[in-house]
C-alpha atoms as a PDB file:
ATOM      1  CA  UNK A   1       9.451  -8.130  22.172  1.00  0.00           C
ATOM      2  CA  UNK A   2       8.730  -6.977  25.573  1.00  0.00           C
ATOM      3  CA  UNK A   3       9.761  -3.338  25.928  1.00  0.00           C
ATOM      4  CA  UNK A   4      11.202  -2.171  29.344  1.00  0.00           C
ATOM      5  CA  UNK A   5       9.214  -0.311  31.921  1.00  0.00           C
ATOM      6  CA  UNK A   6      10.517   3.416  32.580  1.00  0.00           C
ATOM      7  CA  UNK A   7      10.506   2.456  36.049  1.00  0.00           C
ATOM      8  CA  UNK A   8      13.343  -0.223  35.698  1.00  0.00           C
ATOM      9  CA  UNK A   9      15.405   1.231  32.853  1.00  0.00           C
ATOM     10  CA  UNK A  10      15.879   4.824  33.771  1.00  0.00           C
ATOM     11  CA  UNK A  11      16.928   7.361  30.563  1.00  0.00           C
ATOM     12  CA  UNK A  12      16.951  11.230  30.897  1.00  0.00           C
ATOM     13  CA  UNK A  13      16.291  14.055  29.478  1.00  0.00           C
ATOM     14  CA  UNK A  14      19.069  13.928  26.966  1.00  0.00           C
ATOM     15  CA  UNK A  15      18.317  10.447  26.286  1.00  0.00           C
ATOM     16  CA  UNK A  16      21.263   8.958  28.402  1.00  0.00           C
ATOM     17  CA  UNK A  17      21.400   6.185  30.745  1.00  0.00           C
ATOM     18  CA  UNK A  18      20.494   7.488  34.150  1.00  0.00           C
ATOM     19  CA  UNK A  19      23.731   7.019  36.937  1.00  0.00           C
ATOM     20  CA  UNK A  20      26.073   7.143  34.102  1.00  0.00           C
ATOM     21  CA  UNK A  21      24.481  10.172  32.095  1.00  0.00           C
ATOM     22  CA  UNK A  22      25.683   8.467  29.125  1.00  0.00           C
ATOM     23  CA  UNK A  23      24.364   7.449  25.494  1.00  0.00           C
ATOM     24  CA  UNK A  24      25.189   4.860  23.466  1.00  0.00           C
ATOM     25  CA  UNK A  25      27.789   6.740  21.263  1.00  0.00           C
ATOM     26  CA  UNK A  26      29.633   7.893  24.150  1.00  0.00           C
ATOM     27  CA  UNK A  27      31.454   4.884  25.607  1.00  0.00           C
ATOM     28  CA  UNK A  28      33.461   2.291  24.073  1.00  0.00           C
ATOM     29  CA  UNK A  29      33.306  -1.068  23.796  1.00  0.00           C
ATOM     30  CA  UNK A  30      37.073  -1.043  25.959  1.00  0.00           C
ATOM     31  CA  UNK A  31      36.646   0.146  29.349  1.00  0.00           C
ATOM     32  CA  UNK A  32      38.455   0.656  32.276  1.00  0.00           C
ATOM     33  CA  UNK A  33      36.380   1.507  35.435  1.00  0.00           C
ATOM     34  CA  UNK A  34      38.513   2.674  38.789  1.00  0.00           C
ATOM     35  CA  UNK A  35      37.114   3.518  41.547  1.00  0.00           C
ATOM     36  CA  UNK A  36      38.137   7.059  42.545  1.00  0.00           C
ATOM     37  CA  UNK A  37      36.426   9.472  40.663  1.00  0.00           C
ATOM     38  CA  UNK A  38      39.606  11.947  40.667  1.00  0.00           C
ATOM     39  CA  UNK A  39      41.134   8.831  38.933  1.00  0.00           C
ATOM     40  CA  UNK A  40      39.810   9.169  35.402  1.00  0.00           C
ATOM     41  CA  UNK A  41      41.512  12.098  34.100  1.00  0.00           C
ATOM     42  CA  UNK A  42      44.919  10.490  35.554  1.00  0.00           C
ATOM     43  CA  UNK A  43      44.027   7.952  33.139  1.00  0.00           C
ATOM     44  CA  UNK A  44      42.513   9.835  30.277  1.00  0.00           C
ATOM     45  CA  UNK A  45      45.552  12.312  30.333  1.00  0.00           C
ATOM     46  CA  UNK A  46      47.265   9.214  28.535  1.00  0.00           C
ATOM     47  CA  UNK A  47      44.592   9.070  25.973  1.00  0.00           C
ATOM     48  CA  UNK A  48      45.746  10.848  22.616  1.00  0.00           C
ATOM     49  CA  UNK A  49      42.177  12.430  21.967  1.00  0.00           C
ATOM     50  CA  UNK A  50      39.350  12.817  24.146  1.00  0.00           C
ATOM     51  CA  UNK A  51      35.873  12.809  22.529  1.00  0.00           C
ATOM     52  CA  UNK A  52      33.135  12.775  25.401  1.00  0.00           C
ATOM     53  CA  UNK A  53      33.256  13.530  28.917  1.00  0.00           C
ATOM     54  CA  UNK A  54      30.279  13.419  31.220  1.00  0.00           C
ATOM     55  CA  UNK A  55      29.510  13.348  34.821  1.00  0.00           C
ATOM     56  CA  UNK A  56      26.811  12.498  37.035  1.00  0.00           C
ATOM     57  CA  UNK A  57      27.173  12.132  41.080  1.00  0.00           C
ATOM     58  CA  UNK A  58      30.614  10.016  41.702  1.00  0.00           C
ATOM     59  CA  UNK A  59      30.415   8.451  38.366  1.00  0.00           C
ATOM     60  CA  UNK A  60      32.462  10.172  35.559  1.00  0.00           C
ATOM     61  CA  UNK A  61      33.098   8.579  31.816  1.00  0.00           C
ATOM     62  CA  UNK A  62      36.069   9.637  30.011  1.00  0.00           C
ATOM     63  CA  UNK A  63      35.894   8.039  26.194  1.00  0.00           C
ATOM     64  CA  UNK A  64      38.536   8.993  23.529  1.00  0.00           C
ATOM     65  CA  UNK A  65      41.620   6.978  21.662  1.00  0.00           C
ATOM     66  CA  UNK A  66      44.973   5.558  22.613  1.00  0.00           C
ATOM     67  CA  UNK A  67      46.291   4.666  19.077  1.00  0.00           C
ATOM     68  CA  UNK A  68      43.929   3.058  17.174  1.00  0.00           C
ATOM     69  CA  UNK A  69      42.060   2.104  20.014  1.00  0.00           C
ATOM     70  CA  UNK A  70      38.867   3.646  21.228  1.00  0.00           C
ATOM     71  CA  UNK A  71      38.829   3.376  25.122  1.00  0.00           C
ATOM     72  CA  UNK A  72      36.724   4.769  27.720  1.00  0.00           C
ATOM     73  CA  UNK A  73      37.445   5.061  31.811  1.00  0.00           C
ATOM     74  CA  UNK A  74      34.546   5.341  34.261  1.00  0.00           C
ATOM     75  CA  UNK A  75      34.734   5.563  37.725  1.00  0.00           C
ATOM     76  CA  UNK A  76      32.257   3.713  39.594  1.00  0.00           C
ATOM     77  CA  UNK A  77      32.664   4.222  43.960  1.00  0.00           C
ATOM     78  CA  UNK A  78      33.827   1.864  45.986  1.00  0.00           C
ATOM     79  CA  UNK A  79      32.288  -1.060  47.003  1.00  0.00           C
ATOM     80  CA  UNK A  80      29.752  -3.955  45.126  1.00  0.00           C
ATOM     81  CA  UNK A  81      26.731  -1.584  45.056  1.00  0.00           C
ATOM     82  CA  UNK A  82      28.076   0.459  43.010  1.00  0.00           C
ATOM     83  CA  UNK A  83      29.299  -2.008  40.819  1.00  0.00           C
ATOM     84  CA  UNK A  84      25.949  -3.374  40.558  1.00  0.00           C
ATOM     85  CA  UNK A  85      25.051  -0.204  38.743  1.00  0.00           C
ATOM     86  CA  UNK A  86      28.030   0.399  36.389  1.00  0.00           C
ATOM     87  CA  UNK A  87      28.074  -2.510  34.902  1.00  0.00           C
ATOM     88  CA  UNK A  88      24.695  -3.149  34.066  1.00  0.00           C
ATOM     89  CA  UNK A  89      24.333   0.682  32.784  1.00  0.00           C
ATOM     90  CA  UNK A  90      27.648  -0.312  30.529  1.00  0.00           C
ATOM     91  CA  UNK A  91      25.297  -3.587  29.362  1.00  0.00           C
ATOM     92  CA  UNK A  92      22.340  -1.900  28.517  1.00  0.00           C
ATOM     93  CA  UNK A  93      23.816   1.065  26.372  1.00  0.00           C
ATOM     94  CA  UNK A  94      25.417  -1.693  24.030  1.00  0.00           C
ATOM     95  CA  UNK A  95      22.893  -4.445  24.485  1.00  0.00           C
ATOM     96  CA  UNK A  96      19.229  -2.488  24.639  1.00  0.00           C
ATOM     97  CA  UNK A  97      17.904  -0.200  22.474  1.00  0.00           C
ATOM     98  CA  UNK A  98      17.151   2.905  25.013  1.00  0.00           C
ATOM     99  CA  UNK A  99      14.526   4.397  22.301  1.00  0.00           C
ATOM    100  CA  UNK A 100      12.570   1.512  21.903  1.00  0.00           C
ATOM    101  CA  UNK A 101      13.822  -0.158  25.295  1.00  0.00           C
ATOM    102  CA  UNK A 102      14.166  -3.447  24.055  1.00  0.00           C
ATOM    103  CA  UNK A 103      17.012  -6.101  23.784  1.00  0.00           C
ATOM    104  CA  UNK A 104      18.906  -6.055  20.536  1.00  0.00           C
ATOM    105  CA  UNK A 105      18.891  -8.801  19.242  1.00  0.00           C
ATOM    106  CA  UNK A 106      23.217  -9.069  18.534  1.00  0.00           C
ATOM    107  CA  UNK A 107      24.807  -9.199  21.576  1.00  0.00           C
ATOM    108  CA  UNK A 108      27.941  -7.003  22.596  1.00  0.00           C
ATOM    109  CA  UNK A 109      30.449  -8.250  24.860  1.00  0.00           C
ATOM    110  CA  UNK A 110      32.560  -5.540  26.146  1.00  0.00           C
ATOM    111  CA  UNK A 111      36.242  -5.966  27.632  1.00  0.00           C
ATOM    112  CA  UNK A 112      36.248  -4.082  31.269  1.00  0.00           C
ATOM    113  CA  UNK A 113      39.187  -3.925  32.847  1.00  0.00           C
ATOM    114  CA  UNK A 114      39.801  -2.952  36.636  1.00  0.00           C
ATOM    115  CA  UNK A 115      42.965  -0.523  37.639  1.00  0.00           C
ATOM    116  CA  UNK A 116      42.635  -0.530  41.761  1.00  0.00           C
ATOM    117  CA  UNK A 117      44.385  -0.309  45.077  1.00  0.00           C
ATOM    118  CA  UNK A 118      44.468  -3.521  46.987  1.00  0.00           C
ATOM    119  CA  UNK A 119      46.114  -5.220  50.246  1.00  0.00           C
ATOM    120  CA  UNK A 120      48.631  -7.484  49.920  1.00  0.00           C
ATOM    121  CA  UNK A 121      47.497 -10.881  52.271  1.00  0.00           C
ATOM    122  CA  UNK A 122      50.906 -12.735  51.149  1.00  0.00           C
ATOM    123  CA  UNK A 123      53.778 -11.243  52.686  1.00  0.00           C
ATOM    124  CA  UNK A 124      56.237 -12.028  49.533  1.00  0.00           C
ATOM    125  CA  UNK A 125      53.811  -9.297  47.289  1.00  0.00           C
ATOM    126  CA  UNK A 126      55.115  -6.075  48.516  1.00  0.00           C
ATOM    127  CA  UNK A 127      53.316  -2.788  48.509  1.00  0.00           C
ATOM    128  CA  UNK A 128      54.005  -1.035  44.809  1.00  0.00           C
ATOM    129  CA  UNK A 129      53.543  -4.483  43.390  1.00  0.00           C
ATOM    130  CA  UNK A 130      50.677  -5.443  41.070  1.00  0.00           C
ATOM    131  CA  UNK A 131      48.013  -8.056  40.934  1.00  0.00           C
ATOM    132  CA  UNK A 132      45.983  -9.709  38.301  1.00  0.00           C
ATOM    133  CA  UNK A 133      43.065 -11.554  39.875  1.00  0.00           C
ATOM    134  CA  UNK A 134      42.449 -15.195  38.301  1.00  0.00           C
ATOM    135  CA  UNK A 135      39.560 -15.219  40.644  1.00  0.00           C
ATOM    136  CA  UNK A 136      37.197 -12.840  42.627  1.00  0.00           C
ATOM    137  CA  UNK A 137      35.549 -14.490  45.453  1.00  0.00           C
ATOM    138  CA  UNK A 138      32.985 -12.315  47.200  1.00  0.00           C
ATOM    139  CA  UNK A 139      32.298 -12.343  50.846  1.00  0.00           C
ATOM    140  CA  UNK A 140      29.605  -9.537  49.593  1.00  0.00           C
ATOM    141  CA  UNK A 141      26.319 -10.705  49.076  1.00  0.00           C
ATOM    142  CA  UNK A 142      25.116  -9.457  45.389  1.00  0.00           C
ATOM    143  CA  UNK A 143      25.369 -12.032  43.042  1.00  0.00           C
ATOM    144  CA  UNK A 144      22.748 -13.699  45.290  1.00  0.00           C
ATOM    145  CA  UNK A 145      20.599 -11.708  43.996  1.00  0.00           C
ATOM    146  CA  UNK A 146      21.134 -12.908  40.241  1.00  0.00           C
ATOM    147  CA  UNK A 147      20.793 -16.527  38.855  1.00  0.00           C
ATOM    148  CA  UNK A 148      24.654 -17.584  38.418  1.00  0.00           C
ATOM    149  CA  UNK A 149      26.167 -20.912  36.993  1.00  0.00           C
ATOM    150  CA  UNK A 150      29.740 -21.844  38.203  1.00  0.00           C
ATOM    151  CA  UNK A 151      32.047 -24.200  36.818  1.00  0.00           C
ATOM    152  CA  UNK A 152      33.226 -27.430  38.257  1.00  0.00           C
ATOM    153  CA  UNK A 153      36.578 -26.250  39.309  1.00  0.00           C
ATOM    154  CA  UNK A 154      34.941 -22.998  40.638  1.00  0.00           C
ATOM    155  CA  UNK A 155      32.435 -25.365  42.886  1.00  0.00           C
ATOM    156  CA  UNK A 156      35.304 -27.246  44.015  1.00  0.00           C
ATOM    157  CA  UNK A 157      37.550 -24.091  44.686  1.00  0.00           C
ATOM    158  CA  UNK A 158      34.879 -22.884  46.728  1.00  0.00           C
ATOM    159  CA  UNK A 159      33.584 -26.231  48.502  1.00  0.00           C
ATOM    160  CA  UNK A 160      37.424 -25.914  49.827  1.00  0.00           C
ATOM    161  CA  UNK A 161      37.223 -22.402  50.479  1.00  0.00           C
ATOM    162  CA  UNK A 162      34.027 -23.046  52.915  1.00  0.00           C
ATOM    163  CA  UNK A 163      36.012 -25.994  54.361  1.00  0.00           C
ATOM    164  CA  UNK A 164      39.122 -23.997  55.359  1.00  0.00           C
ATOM    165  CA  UNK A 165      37.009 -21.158  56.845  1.00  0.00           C
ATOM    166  CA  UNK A 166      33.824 -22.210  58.086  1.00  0.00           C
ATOM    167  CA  UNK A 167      32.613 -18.976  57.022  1.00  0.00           C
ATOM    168  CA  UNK A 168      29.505 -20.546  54.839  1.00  0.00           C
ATOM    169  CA  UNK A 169      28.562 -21.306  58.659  1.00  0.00           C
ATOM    170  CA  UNK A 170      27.922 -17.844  59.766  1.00  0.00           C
ATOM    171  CA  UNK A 171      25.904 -15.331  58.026  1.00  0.00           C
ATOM    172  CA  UNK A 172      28.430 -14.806  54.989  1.00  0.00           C
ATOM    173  CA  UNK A 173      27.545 -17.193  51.959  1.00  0.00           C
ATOM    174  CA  UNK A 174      31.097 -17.064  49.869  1.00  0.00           C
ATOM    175  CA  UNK A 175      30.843 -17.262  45.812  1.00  0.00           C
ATOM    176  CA  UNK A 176      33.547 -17.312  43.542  1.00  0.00           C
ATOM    177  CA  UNK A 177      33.730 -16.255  39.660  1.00  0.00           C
ATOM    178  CA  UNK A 178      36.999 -16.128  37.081  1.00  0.00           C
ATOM    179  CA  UNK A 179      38.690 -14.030  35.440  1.00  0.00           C
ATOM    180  CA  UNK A 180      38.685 -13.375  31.564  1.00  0.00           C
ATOM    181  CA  UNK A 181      41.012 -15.916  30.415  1.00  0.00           C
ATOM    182  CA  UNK A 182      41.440 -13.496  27.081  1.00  0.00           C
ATOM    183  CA  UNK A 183      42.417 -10.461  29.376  1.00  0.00           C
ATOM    184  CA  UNK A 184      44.620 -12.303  31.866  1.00  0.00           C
ATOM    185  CA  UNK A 185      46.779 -13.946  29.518  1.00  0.00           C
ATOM    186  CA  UNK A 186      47.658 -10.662  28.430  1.00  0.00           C
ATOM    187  CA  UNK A 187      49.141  -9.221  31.867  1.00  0.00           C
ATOM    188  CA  UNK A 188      51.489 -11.618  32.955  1.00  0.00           C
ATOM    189  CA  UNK A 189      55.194  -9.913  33.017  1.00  0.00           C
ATOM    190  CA  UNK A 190      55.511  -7.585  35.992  1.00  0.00           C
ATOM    191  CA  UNK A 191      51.703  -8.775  37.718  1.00  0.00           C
ATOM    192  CA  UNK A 192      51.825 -11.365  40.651  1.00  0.00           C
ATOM    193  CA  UNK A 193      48.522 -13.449  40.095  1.00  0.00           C
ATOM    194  CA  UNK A 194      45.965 -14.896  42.397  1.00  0.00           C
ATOM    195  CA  UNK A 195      42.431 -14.777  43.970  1.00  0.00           C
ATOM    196  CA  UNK A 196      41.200 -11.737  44.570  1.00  0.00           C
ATOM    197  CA  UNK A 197      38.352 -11.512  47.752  1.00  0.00           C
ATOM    198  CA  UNK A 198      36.425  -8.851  47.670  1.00  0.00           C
ATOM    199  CA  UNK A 199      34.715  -7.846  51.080  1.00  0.00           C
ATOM    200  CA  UNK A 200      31.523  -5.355  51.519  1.00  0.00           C
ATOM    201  CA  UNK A 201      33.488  -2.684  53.777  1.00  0.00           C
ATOM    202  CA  UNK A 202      36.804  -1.567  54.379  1.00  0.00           C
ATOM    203  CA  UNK A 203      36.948  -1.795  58.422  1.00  0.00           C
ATOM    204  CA  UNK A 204      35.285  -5.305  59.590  1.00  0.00           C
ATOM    205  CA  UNK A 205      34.740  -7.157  56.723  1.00  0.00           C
ATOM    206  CA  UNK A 206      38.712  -6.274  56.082  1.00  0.00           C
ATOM    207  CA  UNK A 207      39.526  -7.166  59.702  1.00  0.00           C
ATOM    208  CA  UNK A 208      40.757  -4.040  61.096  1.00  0.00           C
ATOM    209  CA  UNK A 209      39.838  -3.237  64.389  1.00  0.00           C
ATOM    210  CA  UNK A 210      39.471   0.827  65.729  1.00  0.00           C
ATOM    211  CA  UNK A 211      36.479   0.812  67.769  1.00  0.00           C
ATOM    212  CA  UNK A 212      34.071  -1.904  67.202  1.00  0.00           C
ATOM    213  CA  UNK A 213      35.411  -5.911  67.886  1.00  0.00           C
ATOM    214  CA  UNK A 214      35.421  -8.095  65.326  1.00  0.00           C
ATOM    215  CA  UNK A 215      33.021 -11.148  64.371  1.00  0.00           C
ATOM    216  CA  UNK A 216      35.715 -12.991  62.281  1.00  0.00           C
ATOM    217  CA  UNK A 217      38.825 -12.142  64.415  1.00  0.00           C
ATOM    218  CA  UNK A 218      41.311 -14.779  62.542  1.00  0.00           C
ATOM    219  CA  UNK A 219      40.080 -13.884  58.977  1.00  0.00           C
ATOM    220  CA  UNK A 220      43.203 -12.520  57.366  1.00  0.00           C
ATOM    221  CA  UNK A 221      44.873 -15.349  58.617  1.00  0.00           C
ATOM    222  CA  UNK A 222      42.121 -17.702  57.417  1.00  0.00           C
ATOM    223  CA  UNK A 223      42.293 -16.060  53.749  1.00  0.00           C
ATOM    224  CA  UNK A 224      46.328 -16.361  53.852  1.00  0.00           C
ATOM    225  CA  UNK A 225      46.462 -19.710  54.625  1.00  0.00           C
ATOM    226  CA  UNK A 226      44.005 -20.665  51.686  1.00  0.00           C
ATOM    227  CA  UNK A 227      45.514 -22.776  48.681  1.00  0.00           C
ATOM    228  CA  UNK A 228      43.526 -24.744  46.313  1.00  0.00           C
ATOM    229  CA  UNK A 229      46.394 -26.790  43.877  1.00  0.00           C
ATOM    230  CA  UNK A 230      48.417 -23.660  42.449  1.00  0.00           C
ATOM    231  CA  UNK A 231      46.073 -21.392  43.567  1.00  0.00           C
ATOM    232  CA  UNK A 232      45.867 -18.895  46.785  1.00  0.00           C
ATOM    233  CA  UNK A 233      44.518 -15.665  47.913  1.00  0.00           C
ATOM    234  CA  UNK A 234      46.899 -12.753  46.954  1.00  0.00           C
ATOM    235  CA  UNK A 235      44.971  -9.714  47.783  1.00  0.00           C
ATOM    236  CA  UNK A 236      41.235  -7.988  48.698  1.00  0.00           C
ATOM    237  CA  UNK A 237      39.316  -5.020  47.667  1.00  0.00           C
ATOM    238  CA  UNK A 238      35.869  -4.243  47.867  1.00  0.00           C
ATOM    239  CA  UNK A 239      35.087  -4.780  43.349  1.00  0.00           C
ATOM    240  CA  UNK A 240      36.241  -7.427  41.838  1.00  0.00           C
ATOM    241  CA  UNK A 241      33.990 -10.555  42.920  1.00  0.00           C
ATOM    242  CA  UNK A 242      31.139  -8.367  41.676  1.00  0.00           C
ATOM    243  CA  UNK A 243      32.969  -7.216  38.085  1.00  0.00           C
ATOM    244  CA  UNK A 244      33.686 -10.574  37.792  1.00  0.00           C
ATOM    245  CA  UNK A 245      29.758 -12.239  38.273  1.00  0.00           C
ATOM    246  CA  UNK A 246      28.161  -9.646  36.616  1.00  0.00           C
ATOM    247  CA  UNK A 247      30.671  -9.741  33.736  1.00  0.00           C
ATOM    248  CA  UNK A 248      30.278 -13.611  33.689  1.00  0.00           C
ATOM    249  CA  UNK A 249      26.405 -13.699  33.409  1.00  0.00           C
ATOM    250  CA  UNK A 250      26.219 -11.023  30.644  1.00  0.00           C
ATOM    251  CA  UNK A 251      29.197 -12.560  28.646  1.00  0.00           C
ATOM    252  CA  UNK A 252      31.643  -9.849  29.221  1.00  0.00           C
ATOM    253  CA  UNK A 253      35.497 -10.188  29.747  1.00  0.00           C
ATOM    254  CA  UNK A 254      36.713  -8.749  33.105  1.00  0.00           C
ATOM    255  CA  UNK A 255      39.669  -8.412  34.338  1.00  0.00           C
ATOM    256  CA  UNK A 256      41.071  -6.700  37.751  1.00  0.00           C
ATOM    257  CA  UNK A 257      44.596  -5.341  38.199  1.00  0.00           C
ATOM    258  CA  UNK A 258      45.280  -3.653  41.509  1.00  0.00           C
ATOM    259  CA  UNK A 259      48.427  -1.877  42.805  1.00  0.00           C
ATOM    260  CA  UNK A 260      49.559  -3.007  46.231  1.00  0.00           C
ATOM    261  CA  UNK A 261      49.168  -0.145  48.723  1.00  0.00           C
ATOM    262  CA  UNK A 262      49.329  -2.003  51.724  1.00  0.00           C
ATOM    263  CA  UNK A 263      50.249  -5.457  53.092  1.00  0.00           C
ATOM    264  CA  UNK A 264      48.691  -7.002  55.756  1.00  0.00           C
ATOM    265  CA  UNK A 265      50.861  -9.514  56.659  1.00  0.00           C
ATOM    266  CA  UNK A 266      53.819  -7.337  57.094  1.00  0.00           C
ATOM    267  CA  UNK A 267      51.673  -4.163  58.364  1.00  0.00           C
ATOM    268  CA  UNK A 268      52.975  -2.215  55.323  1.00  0.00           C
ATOM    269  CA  UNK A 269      51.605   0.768  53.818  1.00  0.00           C
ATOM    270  CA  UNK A 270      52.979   2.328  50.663  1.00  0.00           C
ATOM    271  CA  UNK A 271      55.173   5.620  51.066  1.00  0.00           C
ATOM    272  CA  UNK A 272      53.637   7.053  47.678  1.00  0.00           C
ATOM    273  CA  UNK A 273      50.408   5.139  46.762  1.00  0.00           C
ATOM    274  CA  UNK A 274      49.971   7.289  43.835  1.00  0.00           C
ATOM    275  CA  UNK A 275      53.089   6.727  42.087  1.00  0.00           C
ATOM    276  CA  UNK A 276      52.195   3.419  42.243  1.00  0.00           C
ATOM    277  CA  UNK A 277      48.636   3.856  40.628  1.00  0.00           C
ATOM    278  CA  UNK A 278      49.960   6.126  38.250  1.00  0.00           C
ATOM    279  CA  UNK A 279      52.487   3.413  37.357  1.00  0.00           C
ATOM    280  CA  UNK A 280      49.837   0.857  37.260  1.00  0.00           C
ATOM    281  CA  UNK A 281      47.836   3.217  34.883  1.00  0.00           C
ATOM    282  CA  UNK A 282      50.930   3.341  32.232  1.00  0.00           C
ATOM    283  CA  UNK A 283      51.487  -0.260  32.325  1.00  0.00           C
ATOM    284  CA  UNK A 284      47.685  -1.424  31.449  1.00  0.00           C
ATOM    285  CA  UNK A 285      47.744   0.998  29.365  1.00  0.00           C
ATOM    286  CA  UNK A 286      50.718   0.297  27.052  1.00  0.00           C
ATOM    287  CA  UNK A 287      49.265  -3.363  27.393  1.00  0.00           C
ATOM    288  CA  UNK A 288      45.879  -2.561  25.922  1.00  0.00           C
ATOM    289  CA  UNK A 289      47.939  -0.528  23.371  1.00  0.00           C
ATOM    290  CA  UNK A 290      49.750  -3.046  22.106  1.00  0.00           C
ATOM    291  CA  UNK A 291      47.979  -5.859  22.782  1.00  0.00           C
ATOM    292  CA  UNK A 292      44.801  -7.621  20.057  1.00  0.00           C
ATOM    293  CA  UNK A 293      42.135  -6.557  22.894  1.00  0.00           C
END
């Protein structure tokens, strides 16, 4: 079995996975990754024990138990990049053996579950609200970079997408991926549910405008007026599309939840963001608690 070069899987001193300074026995096979750093521990402060915490740059693991459950939190950065490294890090310390750096040959598939801020692009899902995205579709451009099989509906969803937007025209080549139909069904009650598109910057590619004009001046508008049978565009972030590829290609189950800081359509920003994260937080949380996950 071929064993991987130290150039391409990168293990420290301590024998933990490089960006994540974690081992094996440190994270769970339940995760939740936000993106704020200063987010975990308003997580983990839920958690009944906590068993492992590490650092390393913005990422920080938190692993311990709610109930029976063994759960971790990791916080990755914003935007796909960094997703790119977080979740193949969480891959490889359950799927390769770092000593001998070779695949195992039983497959993990881990449950990863997003907690996030978002904006609102419908204006009946009001700031303080939360989303569960059926879909990420990813105006970024990383899952280019991997070999990725969609569905038939997916193709279709997306052959509509292009058609409504033109935007497979210009320089940004659109993909779409689902959601884990195993986590989703779970958070139903109390989560509006849609497509989530996830854009590579929070300025432009989001379509606000301070100093610089704008390539794709009618985009929000584009996105809002997008409906393929029951389905539409509820919110975007800068995450999920790439959770949701990665997760897809390395048979995980991903699932992102986002609170509603801001809506676009109605120019809304939430008076206390972080009441609504932390309430977020408590809700997944008694979910995963209670739920066969």
């Amino acid at each position: 079995m071929r064993s991987i070069e130290a150039s391409e899987l990168i293990i420290n001193n301590r024998g933990a996975i490089y960006h994540l300074n974690c081992r094996p026995e440190e994270i769970s096979d339940n995760i939740i990754v936000v993106g704020d750093p200063d987010r975990v521990k308003e997580v983990s402060k839920h958690f009944d024990t906590i068993q492992y915490k590490n650092q390393h740059r913005e990422f920080i693991t938190h692993t311990g138990t709610l109930g029976k459950k063994r759960i971790s939190v990791v916080s990755t950065g914003i935007g796909p990049d960094n997703i790119d490294i977080v979740i193949n890090e969480l891959d490889a310390l359950v799927n390769i053996d770092l000593e001998k750096r070779t695949l195992k040959e039983d497959i993990t598939s881990l449950n990863i579950i997003r907690i996030g801020t978002s904006g609102s692009l419908q204006k009946e899902i009001p700031v303080d609200s939360f989303v569960a995205g059926t879909h990420g579709l990813g105006l970024d451009n990383l899952m280019h970079y991997y070999k990725m099989q969609n569905t038939t509906e997916d193709l279709q969803m997306l052959q509509s997408f292009n058609t409504h937007t033109q935007l497979n025209n210009s320089m940004i080549t659109p993909y779409i991926n689902a959601a884990s139909s195993k986590l989703l069904k779970e958070f139903v009650e109390g989560f509006h549910q849609g497509i989530t598109v996830t854009c590579p910057g929070f300025y432009g590619p989001q379509g606000r405008v301070l100093r610089m004009g704008l390539a794709f001046p009618n985009l929000i508008d584009q996105l809002t007026g997008f409906s393929f049978g029951n389905h539409r565009i509820s919110n975007f972030e800068m995450e999920t599309s790439a959770i949701y590829g990665m997760g897809k290609i390395l048979g995980h189950h991903c699932l992102s939840l986002n609170a509603i800081v801001a809506n676009r359509i109605t120019k809304e920003f939430s008076k206390d963001g972080q009441a609504a994260v932390e309430n977020l937080i408590k809700r997944v949380l008694g979910i995963i608690d209670a739920a066969k996950i």
